[in-house]
PDB file of N, CA and C in Angstrom:
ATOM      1  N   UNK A   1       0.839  -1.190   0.000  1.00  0.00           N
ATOM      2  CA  UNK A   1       0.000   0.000   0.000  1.00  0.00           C
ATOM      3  C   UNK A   1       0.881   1.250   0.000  1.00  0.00           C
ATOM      4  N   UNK A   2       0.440   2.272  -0.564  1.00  0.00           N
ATOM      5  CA  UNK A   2       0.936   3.605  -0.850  1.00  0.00           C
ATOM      6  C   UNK A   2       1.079   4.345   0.678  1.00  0.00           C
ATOM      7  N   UNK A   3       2.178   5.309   0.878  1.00  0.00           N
ATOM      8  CA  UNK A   3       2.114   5.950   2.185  1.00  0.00           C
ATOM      9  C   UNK A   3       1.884   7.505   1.954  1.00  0.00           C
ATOM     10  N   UNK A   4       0.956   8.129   3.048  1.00  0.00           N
ATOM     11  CA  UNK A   4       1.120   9.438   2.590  1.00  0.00           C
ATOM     12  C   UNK A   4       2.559  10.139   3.270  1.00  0.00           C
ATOM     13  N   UNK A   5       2.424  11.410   3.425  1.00  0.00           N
ATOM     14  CA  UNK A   5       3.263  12.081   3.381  1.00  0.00           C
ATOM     15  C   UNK A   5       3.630  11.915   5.351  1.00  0.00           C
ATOM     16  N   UNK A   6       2.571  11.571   6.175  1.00  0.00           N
ATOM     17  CA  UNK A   6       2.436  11.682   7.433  1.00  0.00           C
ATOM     18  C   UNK A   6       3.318  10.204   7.802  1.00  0.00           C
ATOM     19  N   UNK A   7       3.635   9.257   6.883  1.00  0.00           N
ATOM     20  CA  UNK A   7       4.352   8.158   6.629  1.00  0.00           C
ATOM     21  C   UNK A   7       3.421   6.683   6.836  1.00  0.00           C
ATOM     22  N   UNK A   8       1.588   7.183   7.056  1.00  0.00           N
ATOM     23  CA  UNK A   8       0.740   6.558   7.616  1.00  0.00           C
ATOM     24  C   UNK A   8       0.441   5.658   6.044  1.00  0.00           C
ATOM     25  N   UNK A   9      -0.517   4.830   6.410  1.00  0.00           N
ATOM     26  CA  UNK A   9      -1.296   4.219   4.503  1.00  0.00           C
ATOM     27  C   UNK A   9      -2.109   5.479   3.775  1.00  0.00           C
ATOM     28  N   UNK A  10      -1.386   5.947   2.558  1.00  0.00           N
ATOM     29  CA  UNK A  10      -2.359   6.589   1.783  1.00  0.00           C
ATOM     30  C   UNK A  10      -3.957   6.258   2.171  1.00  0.00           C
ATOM     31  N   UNK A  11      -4.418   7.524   2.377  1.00  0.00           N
ATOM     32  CA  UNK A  11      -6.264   7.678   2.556  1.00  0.00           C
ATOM     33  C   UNK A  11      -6.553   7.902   1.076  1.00  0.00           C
ATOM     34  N   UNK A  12      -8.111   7.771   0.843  1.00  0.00           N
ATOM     35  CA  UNK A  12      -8.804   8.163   0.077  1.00  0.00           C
ATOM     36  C   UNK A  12      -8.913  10.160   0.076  1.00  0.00           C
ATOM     37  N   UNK A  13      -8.579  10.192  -1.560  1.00  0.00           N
ATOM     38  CA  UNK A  13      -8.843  11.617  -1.496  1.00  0.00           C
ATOM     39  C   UNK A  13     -10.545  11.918  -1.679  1.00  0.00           C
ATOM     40  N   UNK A  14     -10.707  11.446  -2.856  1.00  0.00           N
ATOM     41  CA  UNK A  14     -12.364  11.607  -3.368  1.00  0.00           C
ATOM     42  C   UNK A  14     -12.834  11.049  -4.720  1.00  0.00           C
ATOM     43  N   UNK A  15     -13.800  10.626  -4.321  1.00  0.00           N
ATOM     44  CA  UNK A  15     -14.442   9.692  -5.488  1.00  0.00           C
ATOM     45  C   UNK A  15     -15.561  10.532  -6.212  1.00  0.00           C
ATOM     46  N   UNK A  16     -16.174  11.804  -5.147  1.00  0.00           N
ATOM     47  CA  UNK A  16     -17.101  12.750  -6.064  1.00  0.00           C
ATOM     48  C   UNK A  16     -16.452  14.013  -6.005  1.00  0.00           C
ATOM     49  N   UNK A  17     -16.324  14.520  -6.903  1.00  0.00           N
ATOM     50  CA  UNK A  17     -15.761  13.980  -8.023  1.00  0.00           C
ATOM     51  C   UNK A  17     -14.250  12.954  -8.005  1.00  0.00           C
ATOM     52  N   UNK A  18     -14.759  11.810  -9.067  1.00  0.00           N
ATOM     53  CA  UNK A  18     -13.595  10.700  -9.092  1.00  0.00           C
ATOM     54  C   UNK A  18     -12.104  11.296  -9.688  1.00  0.00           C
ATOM     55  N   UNK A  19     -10.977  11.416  -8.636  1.00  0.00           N
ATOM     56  CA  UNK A  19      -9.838  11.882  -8.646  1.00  0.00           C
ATOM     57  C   UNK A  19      -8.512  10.857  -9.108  1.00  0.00           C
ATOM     58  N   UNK A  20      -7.609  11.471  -9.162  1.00  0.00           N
ATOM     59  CA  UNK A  20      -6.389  10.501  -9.082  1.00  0.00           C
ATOM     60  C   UNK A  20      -5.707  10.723 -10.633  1.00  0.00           C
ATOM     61  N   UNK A  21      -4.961  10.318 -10.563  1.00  0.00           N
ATOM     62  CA  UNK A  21      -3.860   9.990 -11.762  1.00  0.00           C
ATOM     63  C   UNK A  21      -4.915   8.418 -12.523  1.00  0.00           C
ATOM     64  N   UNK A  22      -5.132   7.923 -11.237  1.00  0.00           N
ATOM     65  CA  UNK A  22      -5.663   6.369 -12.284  1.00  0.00           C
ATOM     66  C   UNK A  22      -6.471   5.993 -12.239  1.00  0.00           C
ATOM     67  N   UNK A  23      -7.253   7.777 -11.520  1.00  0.00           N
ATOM     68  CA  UNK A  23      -8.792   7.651 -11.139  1.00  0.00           C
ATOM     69  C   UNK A  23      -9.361   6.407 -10.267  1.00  0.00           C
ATOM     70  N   UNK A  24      -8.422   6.426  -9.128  1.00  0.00           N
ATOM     71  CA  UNK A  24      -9.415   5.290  -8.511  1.00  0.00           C
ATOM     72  C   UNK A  24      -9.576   6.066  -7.039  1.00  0.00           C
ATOM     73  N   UNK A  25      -9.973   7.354  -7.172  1.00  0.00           N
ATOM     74  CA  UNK A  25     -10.140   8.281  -5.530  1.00  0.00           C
ATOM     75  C   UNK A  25      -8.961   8.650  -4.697  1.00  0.00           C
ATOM     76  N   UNK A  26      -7.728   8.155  -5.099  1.00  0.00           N
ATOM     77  CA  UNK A  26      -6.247   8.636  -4.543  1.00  0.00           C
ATOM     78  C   UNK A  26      -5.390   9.465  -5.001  1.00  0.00           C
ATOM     79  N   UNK A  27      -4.253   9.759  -4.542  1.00  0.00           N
ATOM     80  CA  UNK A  27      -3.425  10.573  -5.119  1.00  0.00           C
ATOM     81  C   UNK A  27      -2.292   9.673  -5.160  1.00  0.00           C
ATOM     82  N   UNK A  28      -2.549   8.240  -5.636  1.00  0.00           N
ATOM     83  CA  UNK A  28      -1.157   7.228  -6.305  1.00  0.00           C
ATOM     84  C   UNK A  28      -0.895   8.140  -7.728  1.00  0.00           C
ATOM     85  N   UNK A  29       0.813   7.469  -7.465  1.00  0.00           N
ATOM     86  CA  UNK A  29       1.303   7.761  -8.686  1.00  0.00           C
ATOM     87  C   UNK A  29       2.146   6.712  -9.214  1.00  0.00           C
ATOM     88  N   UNK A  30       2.768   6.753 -10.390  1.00  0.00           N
ATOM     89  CA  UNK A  30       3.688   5.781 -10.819  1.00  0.00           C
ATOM     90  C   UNK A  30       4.318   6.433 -11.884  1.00  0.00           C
ATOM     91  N   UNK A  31       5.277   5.636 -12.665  1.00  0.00           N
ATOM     92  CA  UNK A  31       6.100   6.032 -13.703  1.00  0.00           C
ATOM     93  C   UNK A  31       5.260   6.672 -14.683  1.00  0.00           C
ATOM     94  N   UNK A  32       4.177   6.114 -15.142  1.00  0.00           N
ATOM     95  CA  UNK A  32       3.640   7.133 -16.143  1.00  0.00           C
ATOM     96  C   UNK A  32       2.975   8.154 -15.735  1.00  0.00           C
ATOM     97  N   UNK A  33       2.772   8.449 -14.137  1.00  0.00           N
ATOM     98  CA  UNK A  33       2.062  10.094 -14.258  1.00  0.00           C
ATOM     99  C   UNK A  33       3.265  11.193 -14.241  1.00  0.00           C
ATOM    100  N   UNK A  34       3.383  11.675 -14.891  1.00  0.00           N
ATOM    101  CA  UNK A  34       4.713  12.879 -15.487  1.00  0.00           C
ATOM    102  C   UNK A  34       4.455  13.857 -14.921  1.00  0.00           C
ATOM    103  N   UNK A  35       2.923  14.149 -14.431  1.00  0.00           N
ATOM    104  CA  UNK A  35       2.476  15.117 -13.925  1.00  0.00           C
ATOM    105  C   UNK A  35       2.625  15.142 -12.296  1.00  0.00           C
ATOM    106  N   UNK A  36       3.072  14.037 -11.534  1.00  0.00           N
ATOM    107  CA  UNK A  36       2.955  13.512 -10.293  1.00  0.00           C
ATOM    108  C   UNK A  36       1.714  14.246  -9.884  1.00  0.00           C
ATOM    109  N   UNK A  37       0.320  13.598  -9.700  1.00  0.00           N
ATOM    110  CA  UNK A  37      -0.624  13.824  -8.975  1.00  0.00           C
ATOM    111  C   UNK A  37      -0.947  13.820  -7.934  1.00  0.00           C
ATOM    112  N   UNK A  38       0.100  14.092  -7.091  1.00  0.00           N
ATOM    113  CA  UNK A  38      -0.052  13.561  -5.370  1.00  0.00           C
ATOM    114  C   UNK A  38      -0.807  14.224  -4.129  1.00  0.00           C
ATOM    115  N   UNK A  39      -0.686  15.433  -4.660  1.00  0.00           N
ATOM    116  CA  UNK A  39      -1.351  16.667  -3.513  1.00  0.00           C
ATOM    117  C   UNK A  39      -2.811  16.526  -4.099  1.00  0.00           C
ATOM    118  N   UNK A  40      -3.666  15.974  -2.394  1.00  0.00           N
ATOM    119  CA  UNK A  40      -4.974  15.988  -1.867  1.00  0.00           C
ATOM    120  C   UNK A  40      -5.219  17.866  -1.511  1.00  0.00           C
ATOM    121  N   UNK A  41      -6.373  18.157  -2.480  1.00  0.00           N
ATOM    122  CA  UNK A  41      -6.278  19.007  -1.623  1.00  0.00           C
ATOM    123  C   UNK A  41      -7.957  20.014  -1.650  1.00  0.00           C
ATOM    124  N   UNK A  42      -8.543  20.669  -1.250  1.00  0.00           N
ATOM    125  CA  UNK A  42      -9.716  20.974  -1.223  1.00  0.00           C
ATOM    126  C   UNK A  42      -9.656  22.391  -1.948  1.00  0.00           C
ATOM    127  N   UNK A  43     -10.278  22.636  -3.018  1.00  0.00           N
ATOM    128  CA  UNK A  43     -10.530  23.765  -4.154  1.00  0.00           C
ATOM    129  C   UNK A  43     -10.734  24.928  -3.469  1.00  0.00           C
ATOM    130  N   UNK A  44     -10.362  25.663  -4.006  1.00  0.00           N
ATOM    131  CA  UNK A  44     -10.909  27.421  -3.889  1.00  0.00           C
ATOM    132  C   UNK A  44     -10.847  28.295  -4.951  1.00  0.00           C
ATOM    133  N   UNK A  45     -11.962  28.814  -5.011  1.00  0.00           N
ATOM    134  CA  UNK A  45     -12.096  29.540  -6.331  1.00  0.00           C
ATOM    135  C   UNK A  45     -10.730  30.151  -6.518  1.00  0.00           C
ATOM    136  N   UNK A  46      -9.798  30.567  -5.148  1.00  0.00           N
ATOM    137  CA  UNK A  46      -8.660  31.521  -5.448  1.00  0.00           C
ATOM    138  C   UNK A  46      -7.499  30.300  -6.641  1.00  0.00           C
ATOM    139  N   UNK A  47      -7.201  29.025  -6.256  1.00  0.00           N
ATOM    140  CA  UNK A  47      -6.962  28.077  -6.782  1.00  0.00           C
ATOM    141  C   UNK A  47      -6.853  28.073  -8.056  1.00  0.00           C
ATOM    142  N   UNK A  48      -8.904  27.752  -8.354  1.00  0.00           N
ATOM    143  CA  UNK A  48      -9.135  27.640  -9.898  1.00  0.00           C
ATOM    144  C   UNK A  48      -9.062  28.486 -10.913  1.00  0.00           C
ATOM    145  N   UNK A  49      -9.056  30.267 -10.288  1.00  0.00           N
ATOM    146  CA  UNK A  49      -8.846  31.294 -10.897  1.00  0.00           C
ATOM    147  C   UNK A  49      -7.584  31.047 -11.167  1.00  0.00           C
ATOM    148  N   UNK A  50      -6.195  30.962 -10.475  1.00  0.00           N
ATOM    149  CA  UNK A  50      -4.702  30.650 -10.442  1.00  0.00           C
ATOM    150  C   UNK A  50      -4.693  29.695 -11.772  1.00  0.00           C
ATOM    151  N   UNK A  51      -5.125  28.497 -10.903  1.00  0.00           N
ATOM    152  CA  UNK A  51      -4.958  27.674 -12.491  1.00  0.00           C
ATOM    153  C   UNK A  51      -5.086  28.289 -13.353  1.00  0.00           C
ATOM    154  N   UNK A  52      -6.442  28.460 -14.008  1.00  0.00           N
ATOM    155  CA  UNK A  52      -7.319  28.983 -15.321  1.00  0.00           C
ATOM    156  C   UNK A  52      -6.223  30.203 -15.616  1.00  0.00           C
ATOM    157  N   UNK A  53      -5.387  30.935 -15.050  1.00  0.00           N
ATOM    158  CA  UNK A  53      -4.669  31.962 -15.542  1.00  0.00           C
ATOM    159  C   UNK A  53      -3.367  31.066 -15.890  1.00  0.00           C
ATOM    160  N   UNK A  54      -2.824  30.132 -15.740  1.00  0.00           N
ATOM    161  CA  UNK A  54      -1.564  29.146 -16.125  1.00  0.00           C
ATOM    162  C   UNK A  54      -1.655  28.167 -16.552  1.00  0.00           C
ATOM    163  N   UNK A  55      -3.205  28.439 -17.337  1.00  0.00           N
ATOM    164  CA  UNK A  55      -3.565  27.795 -18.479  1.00  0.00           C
ATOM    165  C   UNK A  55      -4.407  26.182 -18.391  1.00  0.00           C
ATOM    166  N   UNK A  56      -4.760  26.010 -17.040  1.00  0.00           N
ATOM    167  CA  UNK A  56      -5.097  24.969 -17.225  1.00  0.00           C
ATOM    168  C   UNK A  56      -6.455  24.895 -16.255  1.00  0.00           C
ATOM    169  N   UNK A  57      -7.539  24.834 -16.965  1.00  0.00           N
ATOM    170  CA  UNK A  57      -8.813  25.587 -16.728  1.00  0.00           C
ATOM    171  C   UNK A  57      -9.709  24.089 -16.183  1.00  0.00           C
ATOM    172  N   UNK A  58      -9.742  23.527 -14.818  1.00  0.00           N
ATOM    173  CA  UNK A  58     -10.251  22.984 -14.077  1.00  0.00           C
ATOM    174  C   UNK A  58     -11.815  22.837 -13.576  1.00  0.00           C
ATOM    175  N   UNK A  59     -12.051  24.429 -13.589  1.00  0.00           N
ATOM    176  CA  UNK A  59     -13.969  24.353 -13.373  1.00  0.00           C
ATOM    177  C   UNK A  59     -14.683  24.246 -14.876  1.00  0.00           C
ATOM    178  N   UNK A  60     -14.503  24.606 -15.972  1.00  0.00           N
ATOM    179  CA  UNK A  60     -14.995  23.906 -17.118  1.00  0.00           C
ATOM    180  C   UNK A  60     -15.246  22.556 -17.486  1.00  0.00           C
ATOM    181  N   UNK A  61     -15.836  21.993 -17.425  1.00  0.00           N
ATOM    182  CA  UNK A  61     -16.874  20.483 -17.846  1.00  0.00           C
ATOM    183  C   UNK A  61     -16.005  19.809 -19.407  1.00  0.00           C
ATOM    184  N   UNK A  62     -15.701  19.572 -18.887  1.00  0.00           N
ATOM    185  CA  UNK A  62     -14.568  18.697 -20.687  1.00  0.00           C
ATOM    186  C   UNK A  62     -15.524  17.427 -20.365  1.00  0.00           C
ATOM    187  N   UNK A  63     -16.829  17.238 -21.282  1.00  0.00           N
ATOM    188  CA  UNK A  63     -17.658  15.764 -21.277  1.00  0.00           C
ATOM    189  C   UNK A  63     -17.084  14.842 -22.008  1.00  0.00           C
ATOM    190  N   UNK A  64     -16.125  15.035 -23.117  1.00  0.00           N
ATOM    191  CA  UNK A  64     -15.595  13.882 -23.547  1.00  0.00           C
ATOM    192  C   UNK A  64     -14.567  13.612 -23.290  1.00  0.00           C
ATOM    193  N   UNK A  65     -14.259  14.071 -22.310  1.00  0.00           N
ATOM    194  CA  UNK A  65     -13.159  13.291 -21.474  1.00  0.00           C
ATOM    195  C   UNK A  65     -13.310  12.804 -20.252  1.00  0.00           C
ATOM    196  N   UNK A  66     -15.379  13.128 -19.579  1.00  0.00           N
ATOM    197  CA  UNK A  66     -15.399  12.398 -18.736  1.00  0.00           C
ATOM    198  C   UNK A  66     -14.830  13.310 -17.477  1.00  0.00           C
ATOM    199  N   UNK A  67     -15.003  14.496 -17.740  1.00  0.00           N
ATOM    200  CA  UNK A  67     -14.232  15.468 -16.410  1.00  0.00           C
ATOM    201  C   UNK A  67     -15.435  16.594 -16.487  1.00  0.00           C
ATOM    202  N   UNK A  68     -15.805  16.268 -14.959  1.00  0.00           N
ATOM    203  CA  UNK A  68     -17.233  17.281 -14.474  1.00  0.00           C
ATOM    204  C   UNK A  68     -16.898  18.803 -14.701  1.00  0.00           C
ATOM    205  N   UNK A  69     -15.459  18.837 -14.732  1.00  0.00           N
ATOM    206  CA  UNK A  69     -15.227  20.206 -14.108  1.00  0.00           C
ATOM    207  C   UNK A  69     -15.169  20.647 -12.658  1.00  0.00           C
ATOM    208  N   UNK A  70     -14.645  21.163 -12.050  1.00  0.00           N
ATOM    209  CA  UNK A  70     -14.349  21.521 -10.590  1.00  0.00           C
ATOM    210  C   UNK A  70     -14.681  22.633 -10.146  1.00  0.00           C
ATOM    211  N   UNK A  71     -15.519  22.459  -8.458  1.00  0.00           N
ATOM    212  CA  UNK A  71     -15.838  24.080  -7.792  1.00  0.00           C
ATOM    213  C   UNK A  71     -15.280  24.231  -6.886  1.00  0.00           C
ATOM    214  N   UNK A  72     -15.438  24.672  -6.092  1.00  0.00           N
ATOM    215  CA  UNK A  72     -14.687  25.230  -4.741  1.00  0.00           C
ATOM    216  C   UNK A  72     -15.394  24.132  -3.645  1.00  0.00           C
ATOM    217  N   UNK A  73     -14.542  23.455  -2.931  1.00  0.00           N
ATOM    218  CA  UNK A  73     -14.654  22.559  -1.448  1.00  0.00           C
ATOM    219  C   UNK A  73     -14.913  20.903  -2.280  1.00  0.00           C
ATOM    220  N   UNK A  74     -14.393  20.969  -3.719  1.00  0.00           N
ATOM    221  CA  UNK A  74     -14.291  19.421  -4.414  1.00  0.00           C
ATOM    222  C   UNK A  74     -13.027  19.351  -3.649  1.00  0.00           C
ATOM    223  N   UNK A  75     -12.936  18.086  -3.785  1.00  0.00           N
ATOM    224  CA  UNK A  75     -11.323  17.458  -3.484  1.00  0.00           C
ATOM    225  C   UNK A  75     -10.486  17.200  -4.146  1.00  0.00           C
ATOM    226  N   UNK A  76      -9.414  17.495  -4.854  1.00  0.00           N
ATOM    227  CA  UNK A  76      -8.870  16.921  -6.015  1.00  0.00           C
ATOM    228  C   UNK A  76      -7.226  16.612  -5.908  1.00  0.00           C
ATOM    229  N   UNK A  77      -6.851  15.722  -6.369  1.00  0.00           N
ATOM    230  CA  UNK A  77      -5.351  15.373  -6.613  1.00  0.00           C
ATOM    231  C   UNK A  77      -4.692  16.229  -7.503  1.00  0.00           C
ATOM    232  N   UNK A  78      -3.366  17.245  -6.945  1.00  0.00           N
ATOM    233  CA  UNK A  78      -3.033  18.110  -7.816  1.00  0.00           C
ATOM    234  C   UNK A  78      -1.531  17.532  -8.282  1.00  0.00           C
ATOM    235  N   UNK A  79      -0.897  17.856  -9.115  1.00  0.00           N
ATOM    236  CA  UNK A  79       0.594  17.966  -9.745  1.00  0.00           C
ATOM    237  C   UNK A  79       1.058  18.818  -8.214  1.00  0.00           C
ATOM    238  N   UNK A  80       2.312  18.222  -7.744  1.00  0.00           N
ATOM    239  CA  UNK A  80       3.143  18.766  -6.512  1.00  0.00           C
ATOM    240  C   UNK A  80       3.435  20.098  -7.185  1.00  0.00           C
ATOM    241  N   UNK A  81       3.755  19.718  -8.547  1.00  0.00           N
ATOM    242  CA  UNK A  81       4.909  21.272  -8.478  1.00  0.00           C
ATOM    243  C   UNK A  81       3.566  22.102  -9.032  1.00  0.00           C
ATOM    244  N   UNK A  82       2.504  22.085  -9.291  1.00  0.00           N
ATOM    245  CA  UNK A  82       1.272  23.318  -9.735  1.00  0.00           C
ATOM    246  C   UNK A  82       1.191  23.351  -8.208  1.00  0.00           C
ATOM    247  N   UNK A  83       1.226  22.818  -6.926  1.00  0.00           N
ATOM    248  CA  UNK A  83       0.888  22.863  -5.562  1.00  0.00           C
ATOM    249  C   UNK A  83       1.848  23.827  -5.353  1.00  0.00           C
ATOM    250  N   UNK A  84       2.953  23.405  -5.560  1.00  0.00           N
ATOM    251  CA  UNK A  84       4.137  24.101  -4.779  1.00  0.00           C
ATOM    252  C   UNK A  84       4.323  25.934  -5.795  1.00  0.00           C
ATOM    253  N   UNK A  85       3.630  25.828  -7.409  1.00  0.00           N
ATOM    254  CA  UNK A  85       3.853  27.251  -7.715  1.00  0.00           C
ATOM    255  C   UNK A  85       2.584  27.976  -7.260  1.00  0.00           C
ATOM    256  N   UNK A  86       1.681  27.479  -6.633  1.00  0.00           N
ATOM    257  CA  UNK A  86       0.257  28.229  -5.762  1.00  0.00           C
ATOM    258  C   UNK A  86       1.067  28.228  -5.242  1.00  0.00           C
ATOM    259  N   UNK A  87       1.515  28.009  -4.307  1.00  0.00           N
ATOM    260  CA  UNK A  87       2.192  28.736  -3.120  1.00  0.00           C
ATOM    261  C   UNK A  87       3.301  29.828  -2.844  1.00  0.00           C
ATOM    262  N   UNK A  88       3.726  29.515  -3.591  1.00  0.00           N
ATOM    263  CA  UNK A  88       5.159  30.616  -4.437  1.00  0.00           C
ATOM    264  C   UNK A  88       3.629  32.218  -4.413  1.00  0.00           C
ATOM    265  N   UNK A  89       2.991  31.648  -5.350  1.00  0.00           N
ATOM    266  CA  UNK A  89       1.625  33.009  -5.686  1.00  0.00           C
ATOM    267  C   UNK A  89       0.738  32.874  -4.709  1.00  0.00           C
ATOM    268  N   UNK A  90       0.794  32.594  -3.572  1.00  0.00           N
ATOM    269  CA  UNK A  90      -0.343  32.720  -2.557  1.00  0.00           C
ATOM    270  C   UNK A  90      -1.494  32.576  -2.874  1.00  0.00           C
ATOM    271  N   UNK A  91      -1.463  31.594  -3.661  1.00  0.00           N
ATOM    272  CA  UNK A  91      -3.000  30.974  -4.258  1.00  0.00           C
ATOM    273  C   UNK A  91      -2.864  29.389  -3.921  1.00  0.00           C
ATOM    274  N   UNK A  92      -2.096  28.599  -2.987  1.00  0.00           N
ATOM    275  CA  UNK A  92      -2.089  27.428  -3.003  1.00  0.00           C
ATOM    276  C   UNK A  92      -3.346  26.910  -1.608  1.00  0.00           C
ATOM    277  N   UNK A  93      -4.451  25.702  -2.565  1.00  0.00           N
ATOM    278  CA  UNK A  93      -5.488  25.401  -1.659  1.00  0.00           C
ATOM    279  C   UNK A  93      -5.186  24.514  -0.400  1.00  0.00           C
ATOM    280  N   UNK A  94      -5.821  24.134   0.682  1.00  0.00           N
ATOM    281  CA  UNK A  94      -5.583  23.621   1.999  1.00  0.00           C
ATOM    282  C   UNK A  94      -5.244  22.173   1.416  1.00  0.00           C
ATOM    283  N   UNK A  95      -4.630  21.528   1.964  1.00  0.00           N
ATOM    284  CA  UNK A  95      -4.021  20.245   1.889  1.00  0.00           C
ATOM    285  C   UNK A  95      -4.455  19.399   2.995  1.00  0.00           C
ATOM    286  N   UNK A  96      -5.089  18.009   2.288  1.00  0.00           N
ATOM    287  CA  UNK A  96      -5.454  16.853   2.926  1.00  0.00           C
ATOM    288  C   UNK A  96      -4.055  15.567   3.411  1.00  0.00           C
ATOM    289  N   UNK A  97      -3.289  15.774   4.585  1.00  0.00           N
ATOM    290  CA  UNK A  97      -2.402  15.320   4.303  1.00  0.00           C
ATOM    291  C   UNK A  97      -2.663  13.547   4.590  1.00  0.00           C
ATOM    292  N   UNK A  98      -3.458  13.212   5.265  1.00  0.00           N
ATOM    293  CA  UNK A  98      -3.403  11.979   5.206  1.00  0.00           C
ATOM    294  C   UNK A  98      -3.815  11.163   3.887  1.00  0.00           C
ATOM    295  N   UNK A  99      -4.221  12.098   3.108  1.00  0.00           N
ATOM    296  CA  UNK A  99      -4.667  11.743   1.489  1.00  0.00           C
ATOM    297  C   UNK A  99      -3.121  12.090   0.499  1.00  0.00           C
ATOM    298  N   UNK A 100      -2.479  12.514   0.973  1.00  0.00           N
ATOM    299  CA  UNK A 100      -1.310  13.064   0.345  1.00  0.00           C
ATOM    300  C   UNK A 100       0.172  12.501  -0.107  1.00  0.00           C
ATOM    301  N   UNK A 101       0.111  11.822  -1.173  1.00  0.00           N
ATOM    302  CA  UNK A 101       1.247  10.954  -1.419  1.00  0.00           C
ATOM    303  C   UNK A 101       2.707  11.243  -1.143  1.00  0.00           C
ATOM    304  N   UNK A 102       3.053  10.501  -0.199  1.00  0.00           N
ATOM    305  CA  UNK A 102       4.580  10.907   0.557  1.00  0.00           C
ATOM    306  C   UNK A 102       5.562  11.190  -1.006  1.00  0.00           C
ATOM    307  N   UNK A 103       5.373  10.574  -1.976  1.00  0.00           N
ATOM    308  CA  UNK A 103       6.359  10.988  -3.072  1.00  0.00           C
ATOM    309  C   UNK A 103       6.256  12.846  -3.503  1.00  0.00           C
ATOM    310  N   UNK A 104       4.936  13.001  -2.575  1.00  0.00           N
ATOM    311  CA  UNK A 104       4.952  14.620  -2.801  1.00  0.00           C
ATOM    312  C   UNK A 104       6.305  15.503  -2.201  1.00  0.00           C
ATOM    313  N   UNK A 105       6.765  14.628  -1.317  1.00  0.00           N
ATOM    314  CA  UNK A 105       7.484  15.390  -0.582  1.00  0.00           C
ATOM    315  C   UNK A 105       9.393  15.663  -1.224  1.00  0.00           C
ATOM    316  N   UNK A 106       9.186  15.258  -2.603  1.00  0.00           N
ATOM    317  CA  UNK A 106      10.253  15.370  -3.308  1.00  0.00           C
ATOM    318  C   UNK A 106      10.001  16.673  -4.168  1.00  0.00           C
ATOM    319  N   UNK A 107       9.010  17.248  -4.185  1.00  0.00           N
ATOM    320  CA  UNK A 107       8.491  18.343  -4.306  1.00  0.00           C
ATOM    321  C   UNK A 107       8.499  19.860  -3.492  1.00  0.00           C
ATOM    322  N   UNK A 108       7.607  19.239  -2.532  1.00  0.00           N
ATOM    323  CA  UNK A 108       7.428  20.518  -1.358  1.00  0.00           C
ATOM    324  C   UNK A 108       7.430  20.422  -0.165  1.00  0.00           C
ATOM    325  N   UNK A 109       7.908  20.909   0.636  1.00  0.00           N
ATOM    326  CA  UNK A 109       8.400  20.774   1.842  1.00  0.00           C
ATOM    327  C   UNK A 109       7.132  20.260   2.838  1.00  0.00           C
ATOM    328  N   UNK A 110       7.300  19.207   4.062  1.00  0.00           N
ATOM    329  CA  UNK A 110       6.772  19.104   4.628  1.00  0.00           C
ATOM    330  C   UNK A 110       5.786  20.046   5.544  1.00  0.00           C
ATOM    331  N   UNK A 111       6.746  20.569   6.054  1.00  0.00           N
ATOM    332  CA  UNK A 111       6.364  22.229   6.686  1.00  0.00           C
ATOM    333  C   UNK A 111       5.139  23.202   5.934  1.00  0.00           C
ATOM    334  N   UNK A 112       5.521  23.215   4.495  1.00  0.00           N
ATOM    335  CA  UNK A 112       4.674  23.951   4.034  1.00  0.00           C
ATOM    336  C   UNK A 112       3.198  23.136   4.131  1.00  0.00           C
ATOM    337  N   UNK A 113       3.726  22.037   4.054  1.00  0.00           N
ATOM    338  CA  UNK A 113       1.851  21.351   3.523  1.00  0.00           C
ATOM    339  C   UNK A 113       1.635  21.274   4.990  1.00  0.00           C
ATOM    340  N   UNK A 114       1.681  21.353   5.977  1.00  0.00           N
ATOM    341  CA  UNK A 114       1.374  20.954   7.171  1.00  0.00           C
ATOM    342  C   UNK A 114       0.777  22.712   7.529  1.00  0.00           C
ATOM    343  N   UNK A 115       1.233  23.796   6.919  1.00  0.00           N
ATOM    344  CA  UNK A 115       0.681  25.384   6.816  1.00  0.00           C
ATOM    345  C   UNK A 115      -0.314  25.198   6.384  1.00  0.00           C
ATOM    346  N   UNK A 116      -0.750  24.821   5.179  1.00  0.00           N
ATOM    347  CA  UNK A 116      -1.624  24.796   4.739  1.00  0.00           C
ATOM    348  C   UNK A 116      -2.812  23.751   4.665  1.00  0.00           C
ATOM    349  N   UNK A 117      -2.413  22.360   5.985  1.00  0.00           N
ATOM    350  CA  UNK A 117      -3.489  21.553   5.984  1.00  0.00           C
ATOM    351  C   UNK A 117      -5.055  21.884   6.751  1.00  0.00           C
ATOM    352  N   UNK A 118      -5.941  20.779   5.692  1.00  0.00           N
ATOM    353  CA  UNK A 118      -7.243  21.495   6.269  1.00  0.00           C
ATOM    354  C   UNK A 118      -7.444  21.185   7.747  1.00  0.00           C
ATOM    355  N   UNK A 119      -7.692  22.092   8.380  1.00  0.00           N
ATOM    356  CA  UNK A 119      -8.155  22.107   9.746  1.00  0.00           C
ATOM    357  C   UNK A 119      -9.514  21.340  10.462  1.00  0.00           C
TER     358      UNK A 119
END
C-alpha cells in the first residue's frame, strides 16, 4: 500500500468527483504520471482562478473526457509542483495530508503542507 506524506497508509482523497492519476479516488502515482498527482487538496475559487490563468482551466466540464469540471470545497489530486507554484503566488489550496502521497514530498516541503493543511 501507498504511504502518505504523514508516513501513515495513503487515505482516500475523493471519489465525487472521481480523482487521481488512475482515477481510482487517490493521489497514487507511478512512472507514467509525469504530472505527479499527489497533492490531496480541497478547491478554492482563489486556486481555480490561479490555475485557469496558467492555463489549465479545471472548473470547465470537458464531457468527452469524462471530467465534471471543478468548484470550490471538491477534493482533487493536484501535480506537486502546480501545488508548490500556488504557493510561491499565494493561491495554493488547503491540503489533505493523510490523502497526500509521501512521493509529494520530493516536491514541497513538509512544513509547508502541514501550513496549509485542512483544519
Amino acid at each position: 500500500m501507498a504511504r502518505n506524506v504523514l508516513g501513515s497508509d495513503l487515505e482516500l482523497c475523493s471519489t465525487d468527483p472521481l480523482t487521481g492519476f488512475y482515477r481510482d479516488g487517490c493521489c497514487n502515482t507511478g512512472a507514467e504520471d509525469r504530472g505527479i498527482h499527489t497533492v490531496c487538496t480541497l478547491l478554492t475559487d482563489e486556486f481555480l482562478a490561479f490555475s485557469k490563468s496558467r492555463g489549465n482551466d479545471l472548473s470547465t466540464p470537458q464531457p468527452g473526457f469524462g471530467f465534471p469540471g471543478l468548484k470550490p470545497g471538491d477534493r482533487w489530486c493536484l501535480c506537486a509542483e502546480r501545488w508548490q507554484e500556488a504557493l510561491e503566488a499565494g493561491a495554493a489550496p488547503e491540503v489533505v495530508l493523510a490523502s497526500t502521497h509521501a512521493s509529494t514530498l520530493e516536491w514541497v516541503s513538509l512544513e509547508d503542507l502541514r501550513r496549509h493543511a485542512v483544519r
